[in-house]
Protein backbone atom coordinates (compact mmCIF):
# COMPACT_ATOMS: atom_id res chain seq x y z
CA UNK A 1 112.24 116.80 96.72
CA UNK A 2 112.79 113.78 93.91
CA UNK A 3 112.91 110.50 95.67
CA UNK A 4 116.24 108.61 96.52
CA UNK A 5 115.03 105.19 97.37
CA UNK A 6 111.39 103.74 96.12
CA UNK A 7 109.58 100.78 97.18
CA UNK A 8 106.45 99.69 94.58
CA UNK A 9 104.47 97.10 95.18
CA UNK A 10 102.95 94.68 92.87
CA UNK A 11 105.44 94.62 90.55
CA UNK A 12 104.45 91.04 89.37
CA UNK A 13 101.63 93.20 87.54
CA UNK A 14 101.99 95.22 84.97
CA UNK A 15 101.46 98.31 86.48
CA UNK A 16 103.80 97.62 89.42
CA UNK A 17 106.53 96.33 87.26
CA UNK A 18 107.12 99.00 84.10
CA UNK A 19 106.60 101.76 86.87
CA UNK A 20 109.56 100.04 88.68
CA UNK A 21 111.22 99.77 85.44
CA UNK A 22 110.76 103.55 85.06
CA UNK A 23 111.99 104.52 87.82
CA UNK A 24 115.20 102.59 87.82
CA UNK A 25 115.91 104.04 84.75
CA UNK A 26 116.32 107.51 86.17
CA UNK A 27 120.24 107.94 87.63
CA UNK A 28 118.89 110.44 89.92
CA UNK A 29 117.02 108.03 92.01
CA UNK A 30 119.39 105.85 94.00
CA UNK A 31 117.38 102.44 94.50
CA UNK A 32 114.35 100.96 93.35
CA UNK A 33 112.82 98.28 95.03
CA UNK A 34 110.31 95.97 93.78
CA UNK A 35 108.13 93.81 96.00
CA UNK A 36 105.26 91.00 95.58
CA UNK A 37 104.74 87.63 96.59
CA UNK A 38 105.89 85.94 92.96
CA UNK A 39 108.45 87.05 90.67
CA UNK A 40 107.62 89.10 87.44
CA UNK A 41 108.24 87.32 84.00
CA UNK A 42 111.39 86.70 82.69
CA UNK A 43 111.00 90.05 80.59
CA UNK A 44 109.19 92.29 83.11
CA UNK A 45 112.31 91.33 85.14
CA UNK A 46 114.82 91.96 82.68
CA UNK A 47 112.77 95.48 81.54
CA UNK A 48 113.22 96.37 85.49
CA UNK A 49 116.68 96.97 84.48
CA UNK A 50 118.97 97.80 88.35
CA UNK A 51 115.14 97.85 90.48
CA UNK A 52 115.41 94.92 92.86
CA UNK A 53 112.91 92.73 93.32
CA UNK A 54 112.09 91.47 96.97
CA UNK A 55 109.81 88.34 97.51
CA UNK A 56 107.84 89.34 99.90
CA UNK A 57 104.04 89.46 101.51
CA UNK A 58 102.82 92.69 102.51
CA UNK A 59 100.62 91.10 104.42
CA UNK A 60 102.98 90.06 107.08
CA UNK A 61 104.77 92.52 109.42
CA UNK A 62 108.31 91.80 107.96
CA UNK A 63 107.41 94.65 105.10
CA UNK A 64 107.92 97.07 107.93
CA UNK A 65 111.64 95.85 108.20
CA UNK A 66 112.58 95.72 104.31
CA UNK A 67 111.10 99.52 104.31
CA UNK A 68 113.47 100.09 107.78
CA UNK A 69 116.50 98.61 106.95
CA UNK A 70 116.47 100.28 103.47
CA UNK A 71 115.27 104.10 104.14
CA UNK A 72 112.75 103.80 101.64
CA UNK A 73 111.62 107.59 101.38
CA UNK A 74 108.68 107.00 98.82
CA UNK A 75 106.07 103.82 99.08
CA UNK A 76 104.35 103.33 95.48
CA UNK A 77 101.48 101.19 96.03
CA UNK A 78 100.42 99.67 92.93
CA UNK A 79 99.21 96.12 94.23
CA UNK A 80 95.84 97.02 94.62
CA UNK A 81 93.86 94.66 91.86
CA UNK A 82 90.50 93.73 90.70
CA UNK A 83 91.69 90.34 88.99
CA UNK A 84 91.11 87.48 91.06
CA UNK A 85 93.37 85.02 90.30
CA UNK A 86 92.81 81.09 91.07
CA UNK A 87 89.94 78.92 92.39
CA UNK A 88 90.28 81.35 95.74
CA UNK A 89 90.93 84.08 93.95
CA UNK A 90 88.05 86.57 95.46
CA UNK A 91 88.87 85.61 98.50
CA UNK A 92 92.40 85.91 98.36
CA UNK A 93 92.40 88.96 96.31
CA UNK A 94 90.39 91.02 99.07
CA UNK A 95 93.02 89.98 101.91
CA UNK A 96 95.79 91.08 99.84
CA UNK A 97 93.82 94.75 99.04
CA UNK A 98 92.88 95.43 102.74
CA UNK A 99 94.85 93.34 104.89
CA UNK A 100 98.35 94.18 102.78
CA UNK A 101 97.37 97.90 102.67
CA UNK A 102 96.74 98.00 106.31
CA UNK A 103 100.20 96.29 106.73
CA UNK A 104 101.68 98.56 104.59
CA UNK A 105 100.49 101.77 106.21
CA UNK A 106 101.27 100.62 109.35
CA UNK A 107 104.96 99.62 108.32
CA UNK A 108 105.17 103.24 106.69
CA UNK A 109 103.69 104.84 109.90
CA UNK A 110 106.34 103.34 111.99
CA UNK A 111 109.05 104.40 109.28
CA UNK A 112 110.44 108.16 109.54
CA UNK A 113 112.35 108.24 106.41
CA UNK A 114 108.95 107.67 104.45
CA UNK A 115 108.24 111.21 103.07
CA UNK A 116 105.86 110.50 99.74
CA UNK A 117 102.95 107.18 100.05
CA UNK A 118 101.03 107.08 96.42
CA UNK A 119 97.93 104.97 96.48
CA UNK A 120 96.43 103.26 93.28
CA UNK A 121 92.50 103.52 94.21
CA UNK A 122 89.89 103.36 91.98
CA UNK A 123 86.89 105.69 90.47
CA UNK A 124 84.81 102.59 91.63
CA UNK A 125 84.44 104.10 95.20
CA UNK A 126 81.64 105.92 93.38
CA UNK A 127 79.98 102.83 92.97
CA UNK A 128 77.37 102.02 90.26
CA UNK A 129 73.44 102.82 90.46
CA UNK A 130 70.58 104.29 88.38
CA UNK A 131 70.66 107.60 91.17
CA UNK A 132 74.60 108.93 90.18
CA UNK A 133 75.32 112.09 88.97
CA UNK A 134 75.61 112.75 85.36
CA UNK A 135 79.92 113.23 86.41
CA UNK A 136 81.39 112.49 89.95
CA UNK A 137 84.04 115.08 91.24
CA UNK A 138 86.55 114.10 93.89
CA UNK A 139 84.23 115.48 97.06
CA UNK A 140 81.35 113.22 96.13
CA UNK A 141 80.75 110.19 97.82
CA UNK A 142 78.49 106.90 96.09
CA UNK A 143 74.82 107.22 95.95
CA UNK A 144 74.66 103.45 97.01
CA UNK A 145 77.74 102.61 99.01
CA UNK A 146 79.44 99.18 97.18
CA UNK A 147 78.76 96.25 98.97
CA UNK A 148 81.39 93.55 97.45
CA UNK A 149 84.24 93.09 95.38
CA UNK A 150 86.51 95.25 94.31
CA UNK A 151 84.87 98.52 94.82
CA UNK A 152 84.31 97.68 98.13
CA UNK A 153 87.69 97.10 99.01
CA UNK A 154 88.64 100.49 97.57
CA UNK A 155 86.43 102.01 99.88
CA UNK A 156 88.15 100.35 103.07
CA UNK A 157 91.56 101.16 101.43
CA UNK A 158 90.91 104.69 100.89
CA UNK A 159 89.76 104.68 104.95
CA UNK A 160 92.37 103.32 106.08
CA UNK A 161 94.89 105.41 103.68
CA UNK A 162 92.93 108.85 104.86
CA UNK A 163 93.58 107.66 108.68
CA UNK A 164 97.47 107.34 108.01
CA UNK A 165 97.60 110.93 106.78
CA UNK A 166 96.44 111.77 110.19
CA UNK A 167 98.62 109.63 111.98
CA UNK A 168 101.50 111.31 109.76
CA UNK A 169 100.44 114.58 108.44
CA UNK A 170 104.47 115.39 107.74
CA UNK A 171 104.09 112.62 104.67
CA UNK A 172 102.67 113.97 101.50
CA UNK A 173 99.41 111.33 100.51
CA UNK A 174 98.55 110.66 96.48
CA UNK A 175 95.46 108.65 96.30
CA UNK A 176 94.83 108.03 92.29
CA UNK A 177 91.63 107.13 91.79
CA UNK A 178 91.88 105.41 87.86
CA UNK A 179 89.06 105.02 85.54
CA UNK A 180 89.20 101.42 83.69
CA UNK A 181 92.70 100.93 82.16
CA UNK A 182 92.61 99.58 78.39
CA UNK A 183 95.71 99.26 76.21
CA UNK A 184 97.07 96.51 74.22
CA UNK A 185 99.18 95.47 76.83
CA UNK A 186 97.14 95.15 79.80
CA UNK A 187 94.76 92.43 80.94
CA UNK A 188 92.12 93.23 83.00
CA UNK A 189 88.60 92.35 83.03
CA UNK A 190 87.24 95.02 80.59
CA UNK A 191 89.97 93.91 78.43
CA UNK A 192 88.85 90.30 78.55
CA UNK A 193 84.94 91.36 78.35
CA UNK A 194 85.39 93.29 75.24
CA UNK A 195 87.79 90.59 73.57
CA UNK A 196 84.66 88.16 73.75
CA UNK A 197 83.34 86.40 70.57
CA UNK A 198 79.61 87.35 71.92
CA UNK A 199 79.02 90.02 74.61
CA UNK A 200 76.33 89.59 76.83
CA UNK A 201 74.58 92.84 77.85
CA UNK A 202 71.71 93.55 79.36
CA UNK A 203 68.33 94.57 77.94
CA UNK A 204 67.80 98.29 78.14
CA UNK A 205 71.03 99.46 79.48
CA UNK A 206 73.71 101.34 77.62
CA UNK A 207 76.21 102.59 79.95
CA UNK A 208 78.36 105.28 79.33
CA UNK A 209 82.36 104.59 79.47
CA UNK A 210 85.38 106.51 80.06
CA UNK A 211 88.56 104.74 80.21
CA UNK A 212 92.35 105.55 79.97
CA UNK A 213 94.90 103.83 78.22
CA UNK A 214 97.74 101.67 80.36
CA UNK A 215 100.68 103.67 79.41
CA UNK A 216 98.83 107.56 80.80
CA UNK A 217 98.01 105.75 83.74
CA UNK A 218 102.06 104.50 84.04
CA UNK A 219 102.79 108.09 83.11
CA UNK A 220 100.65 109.51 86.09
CA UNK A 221 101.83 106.55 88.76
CA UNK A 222 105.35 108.02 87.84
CA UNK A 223 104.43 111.62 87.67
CA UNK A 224 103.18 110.84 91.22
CA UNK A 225 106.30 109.23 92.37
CA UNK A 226 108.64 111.94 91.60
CA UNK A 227 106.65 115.07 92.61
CA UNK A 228 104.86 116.25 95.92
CA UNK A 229 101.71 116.19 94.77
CA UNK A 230 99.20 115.33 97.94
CA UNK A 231 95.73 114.94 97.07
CA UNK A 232 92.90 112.92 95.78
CA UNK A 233 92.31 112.77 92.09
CA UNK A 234 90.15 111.59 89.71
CA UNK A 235 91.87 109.57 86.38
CA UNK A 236 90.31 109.49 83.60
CA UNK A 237 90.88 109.98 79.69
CA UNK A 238 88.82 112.89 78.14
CA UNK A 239 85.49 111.43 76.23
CA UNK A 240 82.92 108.93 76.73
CA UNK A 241 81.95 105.53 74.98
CA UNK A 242 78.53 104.16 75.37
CA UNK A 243 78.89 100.06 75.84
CA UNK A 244 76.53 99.39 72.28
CA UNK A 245 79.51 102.03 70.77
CA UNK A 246 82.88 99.96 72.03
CA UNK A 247 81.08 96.25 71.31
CA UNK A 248 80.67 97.80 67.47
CA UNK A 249 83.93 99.28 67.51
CA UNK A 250 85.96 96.33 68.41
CA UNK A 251 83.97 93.96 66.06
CA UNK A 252 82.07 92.06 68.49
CA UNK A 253 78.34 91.12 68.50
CA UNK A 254 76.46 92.01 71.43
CA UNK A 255 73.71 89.77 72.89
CA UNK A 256 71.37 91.06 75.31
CA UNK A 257 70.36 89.48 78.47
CA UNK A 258 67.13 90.05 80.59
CA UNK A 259 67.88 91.25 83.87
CA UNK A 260 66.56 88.13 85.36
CA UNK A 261 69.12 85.88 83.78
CA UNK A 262 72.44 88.18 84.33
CA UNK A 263 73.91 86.53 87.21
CA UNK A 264 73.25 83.09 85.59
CA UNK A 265 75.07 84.23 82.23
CA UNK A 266 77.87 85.68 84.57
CA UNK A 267 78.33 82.78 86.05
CA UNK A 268 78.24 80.47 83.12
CA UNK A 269 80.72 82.75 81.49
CA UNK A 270 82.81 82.75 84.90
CA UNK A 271 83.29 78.90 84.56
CA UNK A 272 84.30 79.18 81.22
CA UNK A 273 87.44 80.58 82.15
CA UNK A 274 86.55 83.54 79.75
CA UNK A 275 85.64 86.69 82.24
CA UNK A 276 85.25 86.21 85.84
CA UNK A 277 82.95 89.41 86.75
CA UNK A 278 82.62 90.31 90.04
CA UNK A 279 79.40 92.14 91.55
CA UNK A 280 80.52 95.66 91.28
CA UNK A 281 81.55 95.27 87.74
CA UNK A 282 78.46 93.83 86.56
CA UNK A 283 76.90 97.05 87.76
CA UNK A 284 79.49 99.11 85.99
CA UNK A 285 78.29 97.36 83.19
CA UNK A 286 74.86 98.30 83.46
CA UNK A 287 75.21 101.94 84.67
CA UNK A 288 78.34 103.47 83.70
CA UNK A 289 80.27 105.94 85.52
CA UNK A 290 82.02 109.47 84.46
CA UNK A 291 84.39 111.34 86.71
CA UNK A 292 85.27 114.93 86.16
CA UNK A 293 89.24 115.35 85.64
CA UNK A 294 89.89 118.94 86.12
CA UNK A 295 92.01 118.57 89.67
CA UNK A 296 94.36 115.84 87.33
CA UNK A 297 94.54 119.07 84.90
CA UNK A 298 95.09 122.04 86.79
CA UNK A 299 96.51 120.61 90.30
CA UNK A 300 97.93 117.49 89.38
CA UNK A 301 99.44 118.94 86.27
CA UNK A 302 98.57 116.26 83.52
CA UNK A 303 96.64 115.97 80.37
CA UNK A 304 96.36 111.86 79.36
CA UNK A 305 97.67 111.89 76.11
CA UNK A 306 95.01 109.08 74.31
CA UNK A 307 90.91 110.13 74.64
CA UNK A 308 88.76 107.43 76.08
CA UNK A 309 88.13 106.64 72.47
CA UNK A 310 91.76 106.61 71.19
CA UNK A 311 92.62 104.24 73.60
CA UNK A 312 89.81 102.16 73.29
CA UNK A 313 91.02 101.96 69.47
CA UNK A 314 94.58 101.11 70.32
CA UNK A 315 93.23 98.70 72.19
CA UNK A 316 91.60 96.55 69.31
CA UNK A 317 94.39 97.30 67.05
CA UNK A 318 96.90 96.05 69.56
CA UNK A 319 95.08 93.07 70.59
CA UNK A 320 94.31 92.23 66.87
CA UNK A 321 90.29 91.90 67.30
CA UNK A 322 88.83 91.26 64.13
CA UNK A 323 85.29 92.08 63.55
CA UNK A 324 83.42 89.00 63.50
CA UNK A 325 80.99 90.29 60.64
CA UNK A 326 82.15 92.40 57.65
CA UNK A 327 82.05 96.51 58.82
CA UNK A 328 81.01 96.92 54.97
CA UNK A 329 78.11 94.54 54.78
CA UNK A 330 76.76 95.94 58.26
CA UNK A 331 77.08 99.25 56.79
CA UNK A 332 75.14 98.19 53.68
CA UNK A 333 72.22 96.67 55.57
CA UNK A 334 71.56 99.92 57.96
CA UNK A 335 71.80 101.70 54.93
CA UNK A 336 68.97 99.21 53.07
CA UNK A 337 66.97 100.02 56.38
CA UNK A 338 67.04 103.35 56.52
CA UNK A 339 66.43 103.80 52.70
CA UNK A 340 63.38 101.78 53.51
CA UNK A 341 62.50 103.42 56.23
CA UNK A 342 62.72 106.76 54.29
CA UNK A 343 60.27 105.65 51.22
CA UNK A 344 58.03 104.36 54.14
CA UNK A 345 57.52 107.62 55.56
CA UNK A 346 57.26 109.82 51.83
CA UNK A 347 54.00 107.56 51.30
């Protein structure tokens, strides 16, 4: 059945907002609303077309009254963030991921009209470590369970979520759990890593990537909001990028780091105001992590239109990252080293 009234949350975001735009663009659905605790931007509120926004904290109990007095039949919830945002931001950031989302469930359990919850997780519930899989499928759990951050507060999301489907087994659950989103319009804290003059990385570690670009993982949030489509899935674009791979391909220069002195370069680059990298991430970094996509595919019903690598690329070209040393005269030198190289081994 297509929804008649949505509620999405985090519509400040960009996420939350263009999906809310979406939506309210479609005549069939009756009402869109739009909740967070600040207003989106002047354009993200004038892009949201008839959605209406609704200042509000899920973190207090009045949610379960705006979701009441409405008949909201379909709860979008797209708040969920990694992105700490002022000097409390880690702090503040984890209440509003687990404290809002137990809120939230707990308004939805008490509302009968609610028919279709959607869930923006994360692949980080896999965590990060030297012992994971070569690809992680939906029924694995994390070799080493995450510990902080954002990937930790996944993890108690995704409990609490799986413990509302049993409360109300008559609504249909979509937990999403996205790869890392790049795109030219999206800033998150690959974006800002990659964007770097110098990228610090550290010594012996290449991890593989696999991202998906902003607007597939819009496309899928929507897909998810119109259709009964319980389940968890995996999100992820089709390919791989090692780190060393994106650094060259958006221009950058990495600089490698002994393991020793990460968390002081972290933290020097935190109070910068350049990347703020939380625990969890700084193991992504390091380690990498795959997910297998074939439930997205064949259950779900969707294909992400860019590869991880296509939308790595529309990422630079978007953001207008200019290599910081000329492509041609790189090329030129490897080529002056291999030649060498070559003459060195004929002797």
């Amino acid at each position: 059945m297509a929804p008649k009234v949505v509620l999405v949350t985090g519509v400040s975001r960009f996420l939350g907002g263009h999906l809310a735009a979406r939506l309210a663009a479609d005549p069939a659905i009756d009402r869109v609303l739009g909740v967070d605790t600040v207003p989106p931007s002047r354009d993200l509120q004038r892009r949201m077309g008839r959605a209406e926004f609704v200042r509000a904290d899920i973190r207090n109990p009045l949610i379960a009254k705006i979701i009441a007095s409405t008949s909201v039949d379909t709860v979008v919830h797209a708040s969920i963030t990694a992105t700490p945002q002022g000097s409390s931001g880690r702090a503040a950031m984890k209440e509003m991921n687990v404290i809002g989302t137990m809120q939230l469930l707990a308004a939805c359990q008490q509302a009968p009209t609610v028919r279709r919850l959607v869930v923006k997780s994360t692949s980080a519930v896999y965590g990060a470590s030297s012992r994971d899989p070569a690809v992680f499928t939906e029924d694995m759990g994390p070799k080493d369970l995450p510990s902080s951050g954002y990937a930790k507060d996944a993890v108690e999301v995704e409990g609490y979520v799986r413990g509302f489907s049993r409360r109300r087994p008559d609504v249909a659950v979509t937990t999403l759990r996205f790869t890392n989103f790049v795109g030219p319009r999206i800033d998150t804290v690959l974006t800002r890593y990659f964007a770097m003059p110098v990228v610090p990385v550290m010594v012996g570690y290449d991890a593989r990537v696999q991202l998906l670009h902003s607007e597939d993982a819009l496309a899928v949030l929507e897909r998810a909001a119109r259709h009964h489509l319980p389940g968890t899935y995996n999100v992820g674009a089709d390919g791989v990028l090692m780190l060393s791979q994106a650094i060259r391909r958006a221009g950058r220069i990495a600089l490698p780091v002994p393991p020793v002195a990460v968390p002081a370069v972290a933290r020097l680059v935190r109070s910068a105001g350049l990347v703020d990298f939380p625990p969890d991430q700084l193991r992504f970094l390091h380690f990498g992590r795959i997910v297998d996509t074939t439930l997205l595919k064949q259950e779900f019903g969707f294909t992400p239109r860019w590869t991880t690598q296509q939308a790595f690329d529309d990422y630079v070209t978007g953001r207008g990252l200019r290599p910081l040393v000329d492509p041609d005269r790189v090329s030129a030198v490897e080529r002056g080293i291999l030649d060498v190289a070559g003459k060195l081994r004929a002797r």
